[in-house]
Protein backbone atom coordinates (compact mmCIF):
# COMPACT_ATOMS: atom_id res chain seq x y z
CA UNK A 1 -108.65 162.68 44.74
CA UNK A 2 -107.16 161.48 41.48
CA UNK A 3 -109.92 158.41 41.09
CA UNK A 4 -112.76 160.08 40.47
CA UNK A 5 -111.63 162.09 37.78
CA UNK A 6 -110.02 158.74 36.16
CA UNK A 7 -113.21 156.99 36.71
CA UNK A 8 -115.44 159.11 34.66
CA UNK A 9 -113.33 159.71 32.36
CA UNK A 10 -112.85 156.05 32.00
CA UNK A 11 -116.48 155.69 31.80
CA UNK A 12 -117.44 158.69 29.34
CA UNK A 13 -114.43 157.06 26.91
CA UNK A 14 -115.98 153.46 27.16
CA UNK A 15 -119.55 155.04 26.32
CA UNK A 16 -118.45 156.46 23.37
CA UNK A 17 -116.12 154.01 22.06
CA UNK A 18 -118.81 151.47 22.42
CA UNK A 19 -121.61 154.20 20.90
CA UNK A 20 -119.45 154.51 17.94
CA UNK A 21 -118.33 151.41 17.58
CA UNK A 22 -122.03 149.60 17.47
CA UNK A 23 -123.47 152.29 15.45
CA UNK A 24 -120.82 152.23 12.83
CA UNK A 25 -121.47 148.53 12.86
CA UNK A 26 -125.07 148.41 12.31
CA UNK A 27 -124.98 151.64 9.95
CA UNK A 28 -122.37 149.78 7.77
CA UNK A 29 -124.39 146.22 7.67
CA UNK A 30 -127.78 148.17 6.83
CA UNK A 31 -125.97 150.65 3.85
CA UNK A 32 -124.12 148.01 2.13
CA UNK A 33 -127.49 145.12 2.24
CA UNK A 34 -129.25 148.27 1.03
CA UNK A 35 -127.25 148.59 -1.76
CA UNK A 36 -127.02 144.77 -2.55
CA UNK A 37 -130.52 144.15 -2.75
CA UNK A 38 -131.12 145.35 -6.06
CA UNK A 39 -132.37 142.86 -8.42
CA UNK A 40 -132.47 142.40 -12.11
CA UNK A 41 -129.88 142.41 -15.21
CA UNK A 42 -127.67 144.32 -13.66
CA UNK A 43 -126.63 142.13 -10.58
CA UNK A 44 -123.82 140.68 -12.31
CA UNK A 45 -122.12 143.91 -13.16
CA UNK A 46 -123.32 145.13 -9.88
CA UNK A 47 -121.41 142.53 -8.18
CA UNK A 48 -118.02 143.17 -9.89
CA UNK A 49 -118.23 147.06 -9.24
CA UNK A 50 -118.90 146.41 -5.48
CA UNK A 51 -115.18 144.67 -4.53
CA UNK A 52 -113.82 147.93 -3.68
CA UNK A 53 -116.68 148.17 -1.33
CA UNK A 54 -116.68 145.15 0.13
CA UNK A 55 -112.96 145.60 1.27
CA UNK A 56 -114.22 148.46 2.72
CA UNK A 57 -117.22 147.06 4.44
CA UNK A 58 -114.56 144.68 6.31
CA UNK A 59 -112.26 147.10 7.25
CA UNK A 60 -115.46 148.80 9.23
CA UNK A 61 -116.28 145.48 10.09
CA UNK A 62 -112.61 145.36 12.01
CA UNK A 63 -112.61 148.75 12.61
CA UNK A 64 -116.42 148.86 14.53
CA UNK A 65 -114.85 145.72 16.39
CA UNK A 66 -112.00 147.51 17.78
CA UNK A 67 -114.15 150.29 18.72
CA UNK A 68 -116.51 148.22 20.56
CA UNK A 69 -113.81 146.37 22.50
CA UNK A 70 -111.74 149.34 23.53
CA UNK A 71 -114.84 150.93 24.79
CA UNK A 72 -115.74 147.50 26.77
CA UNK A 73 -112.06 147.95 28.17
CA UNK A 74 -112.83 151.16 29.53
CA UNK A 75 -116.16 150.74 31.34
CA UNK A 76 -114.71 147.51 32.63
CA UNK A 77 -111.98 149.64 34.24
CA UNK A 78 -114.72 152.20 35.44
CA UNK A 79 -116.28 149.21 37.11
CA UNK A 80 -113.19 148.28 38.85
CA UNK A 81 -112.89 151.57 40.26
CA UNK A 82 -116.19 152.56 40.86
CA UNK A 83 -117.54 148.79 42.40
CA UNK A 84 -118.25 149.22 46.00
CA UNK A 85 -116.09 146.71 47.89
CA UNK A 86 -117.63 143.26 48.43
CA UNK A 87 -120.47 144.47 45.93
CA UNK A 88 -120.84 140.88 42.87
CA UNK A 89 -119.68 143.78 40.46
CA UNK A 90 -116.44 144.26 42.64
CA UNK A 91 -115.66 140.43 43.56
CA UNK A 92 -116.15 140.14 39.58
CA UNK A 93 -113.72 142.69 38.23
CA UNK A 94 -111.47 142.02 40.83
CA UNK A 95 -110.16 139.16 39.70
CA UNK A 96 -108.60 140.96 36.73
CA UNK A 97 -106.72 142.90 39.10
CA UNK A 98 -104.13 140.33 38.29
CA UNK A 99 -102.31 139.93 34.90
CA UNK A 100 -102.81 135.84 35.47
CA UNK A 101 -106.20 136.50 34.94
CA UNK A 102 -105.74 138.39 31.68
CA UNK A 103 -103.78 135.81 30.84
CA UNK A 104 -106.02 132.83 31.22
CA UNK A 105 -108.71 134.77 29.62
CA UNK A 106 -106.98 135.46 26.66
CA UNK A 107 -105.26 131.89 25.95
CA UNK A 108 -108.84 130.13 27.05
CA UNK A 109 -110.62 132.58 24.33
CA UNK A 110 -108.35 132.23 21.78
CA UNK A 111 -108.41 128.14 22.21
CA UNK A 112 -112.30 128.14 22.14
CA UNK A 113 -112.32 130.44 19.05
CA UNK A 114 -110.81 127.36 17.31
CA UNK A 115 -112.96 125.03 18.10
CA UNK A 116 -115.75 127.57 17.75
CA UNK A 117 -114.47 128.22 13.90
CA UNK A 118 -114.35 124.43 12.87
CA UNK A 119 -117.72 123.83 14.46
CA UNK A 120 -119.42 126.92 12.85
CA UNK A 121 -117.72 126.41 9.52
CA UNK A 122 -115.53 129.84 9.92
CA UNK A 123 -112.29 127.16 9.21
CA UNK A 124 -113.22 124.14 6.62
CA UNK A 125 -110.95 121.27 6.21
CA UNK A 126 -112.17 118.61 3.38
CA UNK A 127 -109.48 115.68 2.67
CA UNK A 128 -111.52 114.90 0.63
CA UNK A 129 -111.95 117.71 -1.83
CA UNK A 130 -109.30 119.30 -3.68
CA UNK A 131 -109.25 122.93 -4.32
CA UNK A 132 -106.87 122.46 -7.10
CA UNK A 133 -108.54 120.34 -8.82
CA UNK A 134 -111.91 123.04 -9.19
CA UNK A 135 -109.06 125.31 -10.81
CA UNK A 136 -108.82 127.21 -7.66
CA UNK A 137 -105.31 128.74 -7.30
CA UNK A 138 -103.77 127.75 -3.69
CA UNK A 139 -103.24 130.19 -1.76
CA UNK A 140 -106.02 132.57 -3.21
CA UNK A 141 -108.75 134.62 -1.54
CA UNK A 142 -112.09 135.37 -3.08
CA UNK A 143 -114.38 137.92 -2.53
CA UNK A 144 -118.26 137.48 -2.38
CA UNK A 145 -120.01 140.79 -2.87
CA UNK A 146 -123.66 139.54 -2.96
CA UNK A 147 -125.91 139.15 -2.30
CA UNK A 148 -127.83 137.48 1.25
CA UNK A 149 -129.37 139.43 4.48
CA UNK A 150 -127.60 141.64 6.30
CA UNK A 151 -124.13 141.22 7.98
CA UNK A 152 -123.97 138.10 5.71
CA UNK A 153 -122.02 139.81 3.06
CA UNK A 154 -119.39 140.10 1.98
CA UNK A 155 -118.22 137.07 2.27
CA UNK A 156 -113.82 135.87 2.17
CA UNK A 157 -112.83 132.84 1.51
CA UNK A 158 -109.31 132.11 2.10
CA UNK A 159 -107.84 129.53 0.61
CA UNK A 160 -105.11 128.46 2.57
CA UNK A 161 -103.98 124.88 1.43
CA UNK A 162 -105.41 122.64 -1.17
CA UNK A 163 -107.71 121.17 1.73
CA UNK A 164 -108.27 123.88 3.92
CA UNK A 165 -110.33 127.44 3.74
CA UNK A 166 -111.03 130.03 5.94
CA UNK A 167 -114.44 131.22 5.48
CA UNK A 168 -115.07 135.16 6.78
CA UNK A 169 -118.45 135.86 6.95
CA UNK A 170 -118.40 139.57 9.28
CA UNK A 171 -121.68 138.17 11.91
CA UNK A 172 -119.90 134.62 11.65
CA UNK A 173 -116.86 136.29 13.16
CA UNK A 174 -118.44 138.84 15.48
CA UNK A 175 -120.45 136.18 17.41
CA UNK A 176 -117.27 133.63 17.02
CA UNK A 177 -115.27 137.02 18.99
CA UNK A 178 -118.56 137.61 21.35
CA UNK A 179 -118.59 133.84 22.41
CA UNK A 180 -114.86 133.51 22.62
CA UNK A 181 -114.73 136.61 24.49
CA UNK A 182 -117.31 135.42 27.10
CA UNK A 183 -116.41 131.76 27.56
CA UNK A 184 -112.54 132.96 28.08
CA UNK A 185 -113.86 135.59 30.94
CA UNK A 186 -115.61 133.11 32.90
CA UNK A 187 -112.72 130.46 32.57
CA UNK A 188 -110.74 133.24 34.29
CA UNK A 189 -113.26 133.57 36.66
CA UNK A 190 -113.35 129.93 37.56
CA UNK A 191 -109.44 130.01 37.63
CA UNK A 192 -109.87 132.79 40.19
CA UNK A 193 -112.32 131.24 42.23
CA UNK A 194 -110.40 127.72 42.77
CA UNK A 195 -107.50 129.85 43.61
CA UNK A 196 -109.32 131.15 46.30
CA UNK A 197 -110.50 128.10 47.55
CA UNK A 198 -107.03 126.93 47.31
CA UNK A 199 -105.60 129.50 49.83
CA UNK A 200 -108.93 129.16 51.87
CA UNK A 201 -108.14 125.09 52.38
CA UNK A 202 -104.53 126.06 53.04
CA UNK A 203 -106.37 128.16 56.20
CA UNK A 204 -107.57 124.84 57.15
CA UNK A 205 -110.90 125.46 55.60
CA UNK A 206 -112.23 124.31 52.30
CA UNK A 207 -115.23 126.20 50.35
CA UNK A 208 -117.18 122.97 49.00
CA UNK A 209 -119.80 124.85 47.57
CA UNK A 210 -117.33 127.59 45.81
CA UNK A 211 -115.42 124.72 44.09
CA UNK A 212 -118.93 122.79 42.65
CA UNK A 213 -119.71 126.58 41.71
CA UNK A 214 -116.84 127.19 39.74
CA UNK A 215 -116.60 122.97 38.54
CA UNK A 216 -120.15 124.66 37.00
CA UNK A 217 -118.92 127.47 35.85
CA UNK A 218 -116.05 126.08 33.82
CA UNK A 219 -118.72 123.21 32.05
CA UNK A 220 -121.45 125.90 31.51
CA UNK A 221 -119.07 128.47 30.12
CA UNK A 222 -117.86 126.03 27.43
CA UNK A 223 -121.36 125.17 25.31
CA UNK A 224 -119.12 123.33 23.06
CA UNK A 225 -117.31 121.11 25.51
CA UNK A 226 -121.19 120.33 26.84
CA UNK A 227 -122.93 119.56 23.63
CA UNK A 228 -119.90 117.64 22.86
CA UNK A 229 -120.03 115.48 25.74
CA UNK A 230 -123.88 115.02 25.42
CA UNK A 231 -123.13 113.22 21.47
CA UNK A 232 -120.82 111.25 22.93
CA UNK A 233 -123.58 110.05 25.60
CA UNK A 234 -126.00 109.82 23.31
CA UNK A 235 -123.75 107.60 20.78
CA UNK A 236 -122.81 110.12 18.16
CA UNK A 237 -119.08 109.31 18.37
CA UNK A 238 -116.57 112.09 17.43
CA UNK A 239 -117.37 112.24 14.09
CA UNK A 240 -121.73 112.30 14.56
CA UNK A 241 -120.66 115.29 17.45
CA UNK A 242 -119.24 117.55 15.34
CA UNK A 243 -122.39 116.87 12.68
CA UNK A 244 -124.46 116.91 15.59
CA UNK A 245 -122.84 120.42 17.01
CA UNK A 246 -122.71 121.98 13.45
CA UNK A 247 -126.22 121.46 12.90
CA UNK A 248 -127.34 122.85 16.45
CA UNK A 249 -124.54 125.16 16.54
CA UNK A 250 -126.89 128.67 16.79
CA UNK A 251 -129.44 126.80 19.16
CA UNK A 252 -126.10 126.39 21.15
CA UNK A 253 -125.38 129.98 21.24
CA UNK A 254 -128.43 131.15 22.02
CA UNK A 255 -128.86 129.46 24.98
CA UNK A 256 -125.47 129.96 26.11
CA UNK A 257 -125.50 133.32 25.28
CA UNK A 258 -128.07 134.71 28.36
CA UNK A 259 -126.09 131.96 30.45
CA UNK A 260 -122.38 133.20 29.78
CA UNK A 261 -123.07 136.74 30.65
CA UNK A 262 -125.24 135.90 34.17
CA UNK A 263 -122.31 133.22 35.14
CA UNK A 264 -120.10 135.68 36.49
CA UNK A 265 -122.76 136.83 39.22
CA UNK A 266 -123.55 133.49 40.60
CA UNK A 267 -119.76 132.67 40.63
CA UNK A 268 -119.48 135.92 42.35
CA UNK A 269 -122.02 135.49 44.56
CA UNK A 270 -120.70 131.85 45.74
CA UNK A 271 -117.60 133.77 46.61
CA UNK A 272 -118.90 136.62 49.20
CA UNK A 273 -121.27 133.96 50.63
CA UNK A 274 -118.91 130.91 50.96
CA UNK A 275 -115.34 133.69 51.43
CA UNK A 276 -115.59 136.51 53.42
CA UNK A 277 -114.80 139.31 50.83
CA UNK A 278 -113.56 139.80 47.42
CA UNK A 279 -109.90 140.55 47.33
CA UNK A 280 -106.46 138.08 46.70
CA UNK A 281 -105.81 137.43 50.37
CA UNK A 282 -108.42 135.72 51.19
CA UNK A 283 -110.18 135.71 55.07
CA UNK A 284 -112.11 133.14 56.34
CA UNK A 285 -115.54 132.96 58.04
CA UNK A 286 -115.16 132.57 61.48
């Protein structure tokens, strides 16, 4: 009697978490580009009375970001309560039923976001520049206020060593989050579905198909990991990948983008089709 009460309020929550969240985001963006994108003598003086502002703009930024995710945390727990069983929704959000899960999402999210922020110039390392030597104090952080299209300012750099700077742009390092976010969930999700297969061969039986679907699912959910193998086919070397990827970077995104949200169905498809149902303990096709 207690779940359905807990499942709409669960759901009402994550609606208006999310609401808020993305409306406070866009609303933020389109003020503050309205504001920069004046034009003339006064610019420069402009730009000096804005730093307040722009602090302020990134705390939204952060602030619209939290939103957003505590609201996705709530309809995903709406979803696990509400999913009829055996339904791709349920054999999806089941997984997460299990801290392990959380877990591997997490660590796998935060490990792409790395290689995500090198490749999309969030984190810059030059050996071969010195930030000291451009009479740049080490560590400092700067503070562009203006002015470029939406979402695009303001712009932090961080400098962080003499070599090294962390460049915050606030769409950079919502789509670095998004992408990170999505790649880590479908890691999970092929972690969950080789466990599976696991306890299924232990049964005596082996899901061939569920393991190439999740072998897939792990390649496809890691854009980065497949454009960098496809340099080093095509001769780039380390170096020419990471010039290669940089350059092709959003091209990346966008086509992984449509891709890392539909994985999860086909994964959970495989696994109703090849495992009869959804849940940890696993029972096998007769």
């Amino acid at each position: 009697m207690t779940t359905i009460p807990k499942t709409t309020d669960s759901r009402k929550k994550g609606l208006i978490f999310l609401s808020v969240g993305v409306f406070s985001l866009v609303l933020t963006f389109a003020f503050y580009s309205h504001l920069t994108g004046q034009s003339g003598e006064n610019l420069g003086i402009l730009a000096q009375d804005l730093k307040s502002l722009a602090l302020g703009v990134l705390v939204m930024t952060l602030a619209s970001c939290v939103f957003i995710v505590y609201g996705l945390k709530n309809i995903f727990t709406w979803l696990q309560l509400s999913s009829k069983p055996n339904s791709l929704m349920y054999c999806i959000t089941n997984a997460f039923s299990n801290r392990k899960y959380w877990e591997i999402m997490i660590i796998s999210a935060v490990f792409y976001a790395i290689i995500f922020g090198f490749l999309s110039q969030i984190f810059i390392f030059r050996p071969d520049v010195s930030f000291k030597q451009q009479g740049i104090t080490i560590p400092s952080v700067s503070l562009v206020t203006c002015c470029n299209a939406p979402g695009y300012v303001p712009m932090l750099s961080i400098y962080i060593t003499d070599h090294f700077v962390a460049l915050i742009i606030p769409l950079n390092a919502i789509l670095a989050v998004t992408v990170s976010g999505l790649v880590g969930f479908n890691v999970a999700l092929v972690f969950y579905t080789f466990d599976l297969s696991r306890k299924a061969r232990n049964a005596g039986r082996v899901s061939f198909l569920g393991s190439l679907g999740a072998a897939g699912g792990l390649f496809i959910g890691c854009p980065t990991c497949a454009g960098s193998l496809i340099s080093e086919v095509l001769g780039f070397g380390f170096v020419g990948s990471v010039s290669v990827l940089a350059s092709f970077q959003t091209l990346f995104i966008v086509l992984a983008l449509p891709v890392l949200i539909l994985t999860p169905f086909f994964i959970a498809r495989t696994i109703r089709r090849d495992l009869k149902g959804c849940s940890n303990q696993v029972e096998l096709r007769e």
